[in-house]
C-alpha atoms as a PDB file:
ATOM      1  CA  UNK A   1       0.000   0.000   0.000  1.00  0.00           C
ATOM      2  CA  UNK A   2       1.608   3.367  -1.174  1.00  0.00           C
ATOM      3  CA  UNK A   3       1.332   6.800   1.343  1.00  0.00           C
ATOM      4  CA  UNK A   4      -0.203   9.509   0.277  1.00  0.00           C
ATOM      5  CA  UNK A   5       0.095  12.547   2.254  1.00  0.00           C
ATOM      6  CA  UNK A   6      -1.466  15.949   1.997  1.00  0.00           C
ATOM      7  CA  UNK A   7      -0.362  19.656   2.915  1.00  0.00           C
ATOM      8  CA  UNK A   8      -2.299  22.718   2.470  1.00  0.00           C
ATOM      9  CA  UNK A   9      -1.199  26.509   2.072  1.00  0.00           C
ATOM     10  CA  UNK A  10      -3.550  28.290   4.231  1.00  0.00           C
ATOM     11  CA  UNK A  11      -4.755  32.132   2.893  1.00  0.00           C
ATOM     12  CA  UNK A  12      -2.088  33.290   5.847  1.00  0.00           C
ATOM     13  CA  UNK A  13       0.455  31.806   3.374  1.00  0.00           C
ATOM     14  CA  UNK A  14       1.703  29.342   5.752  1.00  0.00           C
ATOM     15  CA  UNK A  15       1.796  25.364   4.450  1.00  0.00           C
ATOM     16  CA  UNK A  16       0.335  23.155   6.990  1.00  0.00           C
ATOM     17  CA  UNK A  17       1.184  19.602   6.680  1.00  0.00           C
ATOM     18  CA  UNK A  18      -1.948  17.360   7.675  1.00  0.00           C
ATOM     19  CA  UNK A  19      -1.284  13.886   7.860  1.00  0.00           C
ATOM     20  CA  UNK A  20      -0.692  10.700   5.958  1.00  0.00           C
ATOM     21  CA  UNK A  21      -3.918   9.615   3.554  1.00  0.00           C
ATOM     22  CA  UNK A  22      -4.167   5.928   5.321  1.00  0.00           C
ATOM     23  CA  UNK A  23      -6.381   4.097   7.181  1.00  0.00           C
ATOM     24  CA  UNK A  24      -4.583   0.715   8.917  1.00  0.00           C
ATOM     25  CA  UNK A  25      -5.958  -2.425   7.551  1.00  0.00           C
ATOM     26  CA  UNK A  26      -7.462  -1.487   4.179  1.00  0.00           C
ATOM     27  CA  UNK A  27      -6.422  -0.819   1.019  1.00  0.00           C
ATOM     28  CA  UNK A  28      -7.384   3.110   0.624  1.00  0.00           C
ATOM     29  CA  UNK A  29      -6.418   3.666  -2.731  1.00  0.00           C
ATOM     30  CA  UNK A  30      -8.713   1.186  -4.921  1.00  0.00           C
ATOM     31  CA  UNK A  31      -9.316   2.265  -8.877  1.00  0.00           C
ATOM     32  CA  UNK A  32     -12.678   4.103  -8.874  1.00  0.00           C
ATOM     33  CA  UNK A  33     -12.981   4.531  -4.958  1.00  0.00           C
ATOM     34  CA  UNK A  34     -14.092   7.662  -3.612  1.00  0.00           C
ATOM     35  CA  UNK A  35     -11.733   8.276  -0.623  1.00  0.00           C
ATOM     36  CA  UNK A  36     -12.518  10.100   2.606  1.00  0.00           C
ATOM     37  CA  UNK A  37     -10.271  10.763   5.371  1.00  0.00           C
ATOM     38  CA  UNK A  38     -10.562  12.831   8.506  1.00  0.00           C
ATOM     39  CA  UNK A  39      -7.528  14.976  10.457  1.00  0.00           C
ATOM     40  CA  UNK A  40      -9.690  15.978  13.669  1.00  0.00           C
ATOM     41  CA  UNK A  41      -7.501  19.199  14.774  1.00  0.00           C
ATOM     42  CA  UNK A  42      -8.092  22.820  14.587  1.00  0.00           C
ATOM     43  CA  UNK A  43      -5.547  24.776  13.423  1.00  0.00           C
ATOM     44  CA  UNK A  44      -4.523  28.984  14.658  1.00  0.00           C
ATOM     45  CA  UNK A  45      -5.939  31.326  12.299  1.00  0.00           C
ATOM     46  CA  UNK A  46      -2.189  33.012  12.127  1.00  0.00           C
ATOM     47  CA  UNK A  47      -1.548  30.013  10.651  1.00  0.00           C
ATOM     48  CA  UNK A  48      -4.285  28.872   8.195  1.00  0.00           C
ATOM     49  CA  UNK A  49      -5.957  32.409   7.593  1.00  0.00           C
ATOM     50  CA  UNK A  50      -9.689  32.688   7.049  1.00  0.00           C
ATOM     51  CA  UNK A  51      -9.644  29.287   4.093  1.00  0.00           C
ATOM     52  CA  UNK A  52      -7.000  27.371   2.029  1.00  0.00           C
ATOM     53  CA  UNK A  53      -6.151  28.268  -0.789  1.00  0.00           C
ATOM     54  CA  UNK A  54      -3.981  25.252  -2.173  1.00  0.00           C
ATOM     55  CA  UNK A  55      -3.585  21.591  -1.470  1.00  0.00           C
ATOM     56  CA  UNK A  56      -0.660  19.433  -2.101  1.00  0.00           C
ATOM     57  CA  UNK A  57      -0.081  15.434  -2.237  1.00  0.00           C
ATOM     58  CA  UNK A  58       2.644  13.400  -2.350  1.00  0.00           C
ATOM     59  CA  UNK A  59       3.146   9.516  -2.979  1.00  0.00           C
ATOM     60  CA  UNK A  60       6.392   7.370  -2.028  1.00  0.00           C
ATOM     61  CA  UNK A  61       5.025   4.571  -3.941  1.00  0.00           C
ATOM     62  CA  UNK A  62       4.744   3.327  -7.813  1.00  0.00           C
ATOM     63  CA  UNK A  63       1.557   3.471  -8.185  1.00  0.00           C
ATOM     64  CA  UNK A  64      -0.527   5.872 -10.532  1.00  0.00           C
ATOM     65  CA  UNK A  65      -3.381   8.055  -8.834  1.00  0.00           C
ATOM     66  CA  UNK A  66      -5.716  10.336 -10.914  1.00  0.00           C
ATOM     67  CA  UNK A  67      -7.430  11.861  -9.166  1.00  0.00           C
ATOM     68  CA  UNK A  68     -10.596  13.944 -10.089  1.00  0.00           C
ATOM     69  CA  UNK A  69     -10.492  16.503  -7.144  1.00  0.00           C
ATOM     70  CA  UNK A  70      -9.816  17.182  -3.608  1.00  0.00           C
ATOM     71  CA  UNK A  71     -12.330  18.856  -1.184  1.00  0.00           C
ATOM     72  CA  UNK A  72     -10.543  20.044   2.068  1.00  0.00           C
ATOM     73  CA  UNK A  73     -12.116  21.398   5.331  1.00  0.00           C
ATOM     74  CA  UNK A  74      -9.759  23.345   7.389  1.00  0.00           C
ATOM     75  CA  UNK A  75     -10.962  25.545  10.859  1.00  0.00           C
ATOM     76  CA  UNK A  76     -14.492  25.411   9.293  1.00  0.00           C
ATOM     77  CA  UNK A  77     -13.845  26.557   5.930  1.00  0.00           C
ATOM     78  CA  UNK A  78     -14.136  24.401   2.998  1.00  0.00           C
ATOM     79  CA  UNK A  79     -12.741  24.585  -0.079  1.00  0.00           C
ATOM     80  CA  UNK A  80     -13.388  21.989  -3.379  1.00  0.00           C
ATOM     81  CA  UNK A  81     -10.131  21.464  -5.402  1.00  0.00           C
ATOM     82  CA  UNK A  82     -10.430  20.284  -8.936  1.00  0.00           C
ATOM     83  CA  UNK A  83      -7.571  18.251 -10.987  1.00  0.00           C
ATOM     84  CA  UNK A  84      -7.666  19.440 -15.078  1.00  0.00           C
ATOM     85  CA  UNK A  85      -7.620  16.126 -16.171  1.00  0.00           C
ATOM     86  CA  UNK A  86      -7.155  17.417 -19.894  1.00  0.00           C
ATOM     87  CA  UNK A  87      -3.449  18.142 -18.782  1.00  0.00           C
ATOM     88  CA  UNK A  88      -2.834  14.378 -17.459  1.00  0.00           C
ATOM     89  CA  UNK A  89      -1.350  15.510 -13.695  1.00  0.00           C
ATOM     90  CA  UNK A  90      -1.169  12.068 -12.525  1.00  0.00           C
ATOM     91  CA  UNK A  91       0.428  11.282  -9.197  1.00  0.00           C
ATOM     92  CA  UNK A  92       3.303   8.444  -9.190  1.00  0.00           C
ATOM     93  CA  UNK A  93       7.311   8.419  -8.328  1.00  0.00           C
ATOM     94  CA  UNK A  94       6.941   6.607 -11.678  1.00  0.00           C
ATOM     95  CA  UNK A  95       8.276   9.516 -14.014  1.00  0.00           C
ATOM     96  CA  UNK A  96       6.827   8.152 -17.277  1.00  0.00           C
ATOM     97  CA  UNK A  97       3.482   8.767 -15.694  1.00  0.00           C
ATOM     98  CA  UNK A  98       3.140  11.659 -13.161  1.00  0.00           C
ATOM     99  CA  UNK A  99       5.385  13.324 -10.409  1.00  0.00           C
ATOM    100  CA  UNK A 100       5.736  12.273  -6.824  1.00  0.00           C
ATOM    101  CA  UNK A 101       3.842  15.422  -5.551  1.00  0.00           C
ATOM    102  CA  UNK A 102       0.551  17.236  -6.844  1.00  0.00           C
ATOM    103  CA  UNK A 103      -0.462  20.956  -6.078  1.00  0.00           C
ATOM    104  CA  UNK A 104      -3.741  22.003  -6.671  1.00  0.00           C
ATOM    105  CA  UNK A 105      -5.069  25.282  -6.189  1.00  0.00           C
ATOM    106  CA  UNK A 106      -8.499  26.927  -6.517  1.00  0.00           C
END
């Protein structure tokens, strides 16, 4: 099972990094799944501002992830992310497909 983890640059221009994108004992990242994933922590507004205003993933693993879009709730303020899948960003170490990271931002 790869790790996917996401950051987010808050509108105070800070990155916060949230987590890992894993939950122990199942395989998260199944073709076609629609993934949800909770970090339950607030975060200061001096560091997150009033919203995000970009999201950022990373793999360590080979395989391929296209994803479709991201929606993020940080302090209360939520914020839908969507990938342009007409430019191909695909996330994988594999660099005949993708790049190891992802940034999206709205």
């Amino acid at each position: 099972d790869d790790t996917l983890s996401i950051s987010v640059l808050g509108t105070g221009g800070r990155w916060v990094h949230l987590g890992d994108l894993d939950v122990a004992g199942r395989d998260d990242n199944q073709r076609y799944s629609l993934l949800l994933f909770t970090f339950d922590k607030e975060y200061p507004d001096w560091l997150v501002g009033n919203g995000v205003s970009c999201v950022e993933l990373f793999t360590d693993g080979e395989d391929a992830y296209r994803l479709q879009y991201v929606s993020v709730r940080v302090n209360g303020h939520y914020k839908i992310f969507r990938n342009n899948l007409k430019v191909n960003r695909v996330l994988s170490t594999d660099s005949s497909e993708g790049s190891s990271s992802l940034t999206l931002c709205a």
